[in-house]
Protein backbone atom coordinates (compact mmCIF):
# COMPACT_ATOMS: atom_id res chain seq x y z
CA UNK A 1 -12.96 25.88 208.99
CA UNK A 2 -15.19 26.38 206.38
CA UNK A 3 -13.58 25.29 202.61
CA UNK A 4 -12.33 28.00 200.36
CA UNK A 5 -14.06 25.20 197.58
CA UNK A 6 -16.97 26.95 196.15
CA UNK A 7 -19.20 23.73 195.80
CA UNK A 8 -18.29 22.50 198.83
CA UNK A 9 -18.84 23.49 202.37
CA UNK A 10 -16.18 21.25 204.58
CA UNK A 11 -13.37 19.24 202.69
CA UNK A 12 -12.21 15.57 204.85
CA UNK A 13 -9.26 14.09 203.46
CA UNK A 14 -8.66 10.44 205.56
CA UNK A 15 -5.88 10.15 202.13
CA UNK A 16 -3.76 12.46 201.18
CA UNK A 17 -1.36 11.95 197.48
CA UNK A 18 -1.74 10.89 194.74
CA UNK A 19 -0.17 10.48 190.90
CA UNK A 20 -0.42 11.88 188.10
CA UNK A 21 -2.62 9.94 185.62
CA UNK A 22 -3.77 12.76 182.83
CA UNK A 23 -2.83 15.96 181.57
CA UNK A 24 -5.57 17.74 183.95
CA UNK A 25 -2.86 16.48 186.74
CA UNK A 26 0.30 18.91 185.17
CA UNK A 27 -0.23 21.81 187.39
CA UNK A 28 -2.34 20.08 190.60
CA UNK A 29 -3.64 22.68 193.02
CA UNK A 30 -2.91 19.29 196.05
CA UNK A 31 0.39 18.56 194.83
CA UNK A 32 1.36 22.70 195.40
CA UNK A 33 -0.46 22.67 198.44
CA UNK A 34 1.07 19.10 199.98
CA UNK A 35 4.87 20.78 199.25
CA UNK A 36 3.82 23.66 201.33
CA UNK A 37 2.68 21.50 204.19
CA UNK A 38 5.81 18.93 204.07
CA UNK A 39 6.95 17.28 207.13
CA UNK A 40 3.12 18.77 209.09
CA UNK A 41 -0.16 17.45 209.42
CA UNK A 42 0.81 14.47 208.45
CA UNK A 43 2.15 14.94 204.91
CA UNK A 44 5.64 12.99 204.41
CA UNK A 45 8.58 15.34 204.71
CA UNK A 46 10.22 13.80 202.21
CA UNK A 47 7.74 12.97 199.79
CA UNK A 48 4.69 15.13 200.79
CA UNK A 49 2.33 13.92 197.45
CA UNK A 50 3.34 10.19 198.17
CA UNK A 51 -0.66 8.38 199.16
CA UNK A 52 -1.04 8.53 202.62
CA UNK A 53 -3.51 6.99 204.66
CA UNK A 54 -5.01 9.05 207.29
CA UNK A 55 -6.92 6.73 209.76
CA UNK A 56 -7.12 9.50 212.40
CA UNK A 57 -9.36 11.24 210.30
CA UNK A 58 -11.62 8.68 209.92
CA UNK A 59 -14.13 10.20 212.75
CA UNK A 60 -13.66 13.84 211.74
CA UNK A 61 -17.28 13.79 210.04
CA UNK A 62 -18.69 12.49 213.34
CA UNK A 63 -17.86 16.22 215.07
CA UNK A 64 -19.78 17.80 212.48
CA UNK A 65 -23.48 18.04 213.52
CA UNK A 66 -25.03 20.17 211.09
CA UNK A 67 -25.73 18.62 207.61
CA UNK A 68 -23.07 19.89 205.35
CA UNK A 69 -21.81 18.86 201.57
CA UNK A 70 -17.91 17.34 202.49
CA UNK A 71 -15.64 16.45 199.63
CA UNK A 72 -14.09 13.50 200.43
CA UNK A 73 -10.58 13.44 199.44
CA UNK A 74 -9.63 17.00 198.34
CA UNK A 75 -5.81 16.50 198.28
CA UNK A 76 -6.02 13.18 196.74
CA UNK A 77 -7.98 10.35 195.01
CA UNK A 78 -10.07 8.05 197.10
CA UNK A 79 -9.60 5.37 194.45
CA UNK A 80 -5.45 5.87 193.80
CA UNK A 81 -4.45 1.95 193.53
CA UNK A 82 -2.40 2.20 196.51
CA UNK A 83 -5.17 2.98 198.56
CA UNK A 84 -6.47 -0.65 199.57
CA UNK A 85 -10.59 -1.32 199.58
CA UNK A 86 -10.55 -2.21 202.98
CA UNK A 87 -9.18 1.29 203.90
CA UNK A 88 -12.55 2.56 201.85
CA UNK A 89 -14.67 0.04 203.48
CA UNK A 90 -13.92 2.27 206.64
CA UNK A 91 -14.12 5.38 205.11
CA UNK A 92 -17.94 4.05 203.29
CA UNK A 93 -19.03 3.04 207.10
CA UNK A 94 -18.34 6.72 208.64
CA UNK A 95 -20.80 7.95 205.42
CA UNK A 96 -23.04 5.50 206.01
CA UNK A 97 -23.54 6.35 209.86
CA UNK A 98 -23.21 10.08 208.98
CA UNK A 99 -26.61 10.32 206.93
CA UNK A 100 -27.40 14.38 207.58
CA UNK A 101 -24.19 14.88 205.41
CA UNK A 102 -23.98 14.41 201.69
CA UNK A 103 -20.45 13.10 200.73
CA UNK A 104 -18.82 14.06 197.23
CA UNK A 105 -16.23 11.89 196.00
CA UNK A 106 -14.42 13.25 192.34
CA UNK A 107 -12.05 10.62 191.19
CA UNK A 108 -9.75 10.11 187.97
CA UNK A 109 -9.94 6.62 188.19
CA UNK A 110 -13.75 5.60 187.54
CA UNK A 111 -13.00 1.86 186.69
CA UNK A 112 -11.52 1.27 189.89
CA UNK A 113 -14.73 3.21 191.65
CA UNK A 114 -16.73 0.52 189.84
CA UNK A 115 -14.83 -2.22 191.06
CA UNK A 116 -14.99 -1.07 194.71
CA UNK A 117 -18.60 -0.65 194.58
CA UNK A 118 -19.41 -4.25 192.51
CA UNK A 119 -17.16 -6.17 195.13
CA UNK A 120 -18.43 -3.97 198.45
CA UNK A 121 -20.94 -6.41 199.62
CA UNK A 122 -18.48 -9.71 198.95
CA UNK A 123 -15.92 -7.91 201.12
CA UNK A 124 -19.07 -7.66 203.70
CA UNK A 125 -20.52 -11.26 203.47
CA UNK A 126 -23.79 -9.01 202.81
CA UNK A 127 -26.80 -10.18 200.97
CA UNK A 128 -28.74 -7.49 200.98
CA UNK A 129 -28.93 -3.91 198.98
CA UNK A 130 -27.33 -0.74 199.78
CA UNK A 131 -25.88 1.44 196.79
CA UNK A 132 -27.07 4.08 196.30
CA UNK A 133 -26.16 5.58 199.46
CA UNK A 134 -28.62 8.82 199.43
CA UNK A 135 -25.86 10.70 200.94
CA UNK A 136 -22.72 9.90 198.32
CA UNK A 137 -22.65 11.94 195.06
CA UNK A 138 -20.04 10.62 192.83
CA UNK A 139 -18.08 12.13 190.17
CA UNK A 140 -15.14 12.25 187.55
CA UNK A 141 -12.62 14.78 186.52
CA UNK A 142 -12.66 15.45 182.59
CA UNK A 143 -10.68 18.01 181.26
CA UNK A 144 -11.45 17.29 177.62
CA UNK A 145 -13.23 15.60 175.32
CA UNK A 146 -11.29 12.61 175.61
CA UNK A 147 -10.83 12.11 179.53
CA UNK A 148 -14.90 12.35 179.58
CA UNK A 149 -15.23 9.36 177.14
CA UNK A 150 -12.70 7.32 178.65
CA UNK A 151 -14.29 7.45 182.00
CA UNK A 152 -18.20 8.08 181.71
CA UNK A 153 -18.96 4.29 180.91
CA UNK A 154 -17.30 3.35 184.70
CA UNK A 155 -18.95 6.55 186.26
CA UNK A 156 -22.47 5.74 184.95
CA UNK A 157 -21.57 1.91 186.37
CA UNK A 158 -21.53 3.05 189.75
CA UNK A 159 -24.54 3.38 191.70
CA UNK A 160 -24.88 7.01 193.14
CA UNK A 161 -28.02 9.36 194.62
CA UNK A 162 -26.06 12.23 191.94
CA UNK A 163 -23.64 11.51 189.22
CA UNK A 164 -21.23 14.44 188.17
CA UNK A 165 -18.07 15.79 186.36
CA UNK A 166 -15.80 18.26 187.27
CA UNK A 167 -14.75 19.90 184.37
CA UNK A 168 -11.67 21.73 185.32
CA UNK A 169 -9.54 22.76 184.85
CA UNK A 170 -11.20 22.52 181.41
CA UNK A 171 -8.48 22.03 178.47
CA UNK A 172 -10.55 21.62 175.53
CA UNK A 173 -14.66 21.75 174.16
CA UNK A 174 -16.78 19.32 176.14
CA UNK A 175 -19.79 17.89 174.29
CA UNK A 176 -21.95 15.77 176.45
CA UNK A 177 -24.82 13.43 174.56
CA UNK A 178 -28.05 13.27 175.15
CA UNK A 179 -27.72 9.83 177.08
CA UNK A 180 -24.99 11.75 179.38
CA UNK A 181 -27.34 14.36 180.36
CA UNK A 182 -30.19 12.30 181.33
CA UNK A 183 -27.67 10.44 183.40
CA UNK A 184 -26.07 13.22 184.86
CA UNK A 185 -27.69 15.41 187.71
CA UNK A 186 -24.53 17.94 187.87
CA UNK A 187 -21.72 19.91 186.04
CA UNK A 188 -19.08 21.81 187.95
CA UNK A 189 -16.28 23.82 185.10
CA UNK A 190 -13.65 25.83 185.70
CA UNK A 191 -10.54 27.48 184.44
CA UNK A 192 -7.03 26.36 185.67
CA UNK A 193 -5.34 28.39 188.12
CA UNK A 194 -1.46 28.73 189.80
CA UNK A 195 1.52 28.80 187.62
CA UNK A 196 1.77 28.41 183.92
CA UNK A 197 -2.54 27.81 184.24
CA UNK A 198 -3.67 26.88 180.67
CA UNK A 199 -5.99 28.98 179.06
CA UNK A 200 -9.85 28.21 179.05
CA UNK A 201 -11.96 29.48 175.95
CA UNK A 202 -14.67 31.55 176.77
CA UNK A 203 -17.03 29.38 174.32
CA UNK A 204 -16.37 26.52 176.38
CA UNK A 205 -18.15 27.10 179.57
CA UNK A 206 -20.99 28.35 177.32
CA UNK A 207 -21.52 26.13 175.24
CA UNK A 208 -21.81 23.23 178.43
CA UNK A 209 -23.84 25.73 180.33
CA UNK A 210 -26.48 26.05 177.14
CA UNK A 211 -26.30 21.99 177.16
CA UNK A 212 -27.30 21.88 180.87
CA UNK A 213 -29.78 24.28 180.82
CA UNK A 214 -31.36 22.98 177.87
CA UNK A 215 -31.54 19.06 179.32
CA UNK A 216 -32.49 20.91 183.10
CA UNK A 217 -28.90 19.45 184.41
CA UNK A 218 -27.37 22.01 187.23
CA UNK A 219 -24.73 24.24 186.45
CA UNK A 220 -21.94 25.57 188.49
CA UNK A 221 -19.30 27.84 186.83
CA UNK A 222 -16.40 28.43 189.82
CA UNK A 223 -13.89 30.48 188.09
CA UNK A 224 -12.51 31.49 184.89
CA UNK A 225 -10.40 34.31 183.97
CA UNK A 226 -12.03 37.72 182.99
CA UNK A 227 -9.95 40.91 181.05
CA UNK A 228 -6.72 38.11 182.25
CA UNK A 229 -7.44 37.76 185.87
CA UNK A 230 -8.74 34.66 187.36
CA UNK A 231 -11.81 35.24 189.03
CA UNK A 232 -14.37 33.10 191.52
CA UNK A 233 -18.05 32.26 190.60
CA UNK A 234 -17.90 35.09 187.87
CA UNK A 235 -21.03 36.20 185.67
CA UNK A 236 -21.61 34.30 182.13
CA UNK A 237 -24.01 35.67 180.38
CA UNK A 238 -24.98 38.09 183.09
CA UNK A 239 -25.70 35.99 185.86
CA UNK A 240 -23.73 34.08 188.19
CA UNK A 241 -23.76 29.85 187.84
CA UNK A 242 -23.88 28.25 191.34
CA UNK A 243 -26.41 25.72 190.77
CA UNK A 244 -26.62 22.35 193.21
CA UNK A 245 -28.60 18.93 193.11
CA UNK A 246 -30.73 19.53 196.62
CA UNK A 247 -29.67 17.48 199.55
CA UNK A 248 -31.27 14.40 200.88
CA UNK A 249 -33.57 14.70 204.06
């Protein structure tokens, strides 16, 4: 089934759960969604957000024959500390042997993304070099101004064929620098959405859309509310924002 995430067209999710570790994390769309499906498909009946390790899923991209953009990790975060390296190692192999798919991987916890990339070929007794992958795009959540300068050092770290942020749901004005945009080939924003949702400024979203545009970084605007309704891939400025770094051939 195709994924009802706009930027996105297949989600794969070999961990499930996760913690909350900002205020972005107060009203998380997985956490709903895990309580929903307690006690099925593998999330824990009794704590259905608790990280869970999912090594049946590990060949799910394999089935998939057309090239396709897969988030990796939709209803958790690849890089929770309870989710040991060696369980990535295995999830990094399917990408590598899977190169007609681009993986995305959004995390919250950049510094330990770093760490699992720097110490990737120790774990591997491998000399040679293989980050970037041409296929993995990786990202951070900021919902503010703050969350972006706490992780952006560890993101830029990280080798990566695209580096991005998810800015959603967005909870404050997000100024990126000059140094940011050159490093960055993507922006994804969006309101928050479910119960008791925050409220997004309207200025916001502009104001990062007239950075991008200006420093030629892609935009992609999935949802904010318009006249108090929440509403997918709307129109800023007249047009719709669904702009995406092209795909490796």
């Amino acid at each position: 089934m195709p994924s009802k995430i706009e930027w996105t067209d297949d989600t794969w999710n070999p961990v499930t759960g996760c913690t909350p570790v900002s205020e972005g994390c107060a009203h998380c769309y997985a956490a709903r969604m895990a309580n929903r499906l307690r006690g099925r498909y593998g999330y824990p009946a009794d704590e259905p957000f608790r990280v869970t390790l999912h090594p049946d899923k590990l060949d799910q991209p394999f089935r998939w024959r057309k090239p396709r953009r897969i988030f990796v990790c939709s209803m958790g975060d690849l890089f929770h500390p309870d989710v040991p390296f060696e369980f990535v190692d295995r999830i990094t192999a399917t990408m590598m042997a899977r190169p007609q798919h681009v993986f995305l991987v959004l995390t919250k916890r950049p510094e330990r993304m770093a760490t699992y990339f720097e110490t990737w070929c120790v774990r591997q007794k491998f000399t040679g070099t293989v980050f970037p992958l041409p296929n993995l795009w990786l990202g951070v959540t900021a919902e503010n101004q703050a969350r972006w300068e706490e992780r952006r050092a560890d993101l830029f770290e990280t080798p990566a064929a695209v580096h991005f942020v998810s800015y959603e749901p967005a909870l404050g004005p997000l100024v990126l620098s000059e140094d940011d945009l050159r490093r960055l080939s993507w922006v994804v924003c969006g309101a928050e959405s479910g119960p008791g949702a925050r409220p997004m400024q309207i200025a916001w979203p502009r104001s990062l859309c007239d950075q991008c545009v200006n420093a030629g970084v892609k935009f992609f605007l999935k949802q904010m509310r318009v006249d108090g309704k929440l509403v997918k891939m709307p129109k800023l400025d007249g047009r719709v924002w669904n702009e995406m770094p092209e795909m490796s051939q």
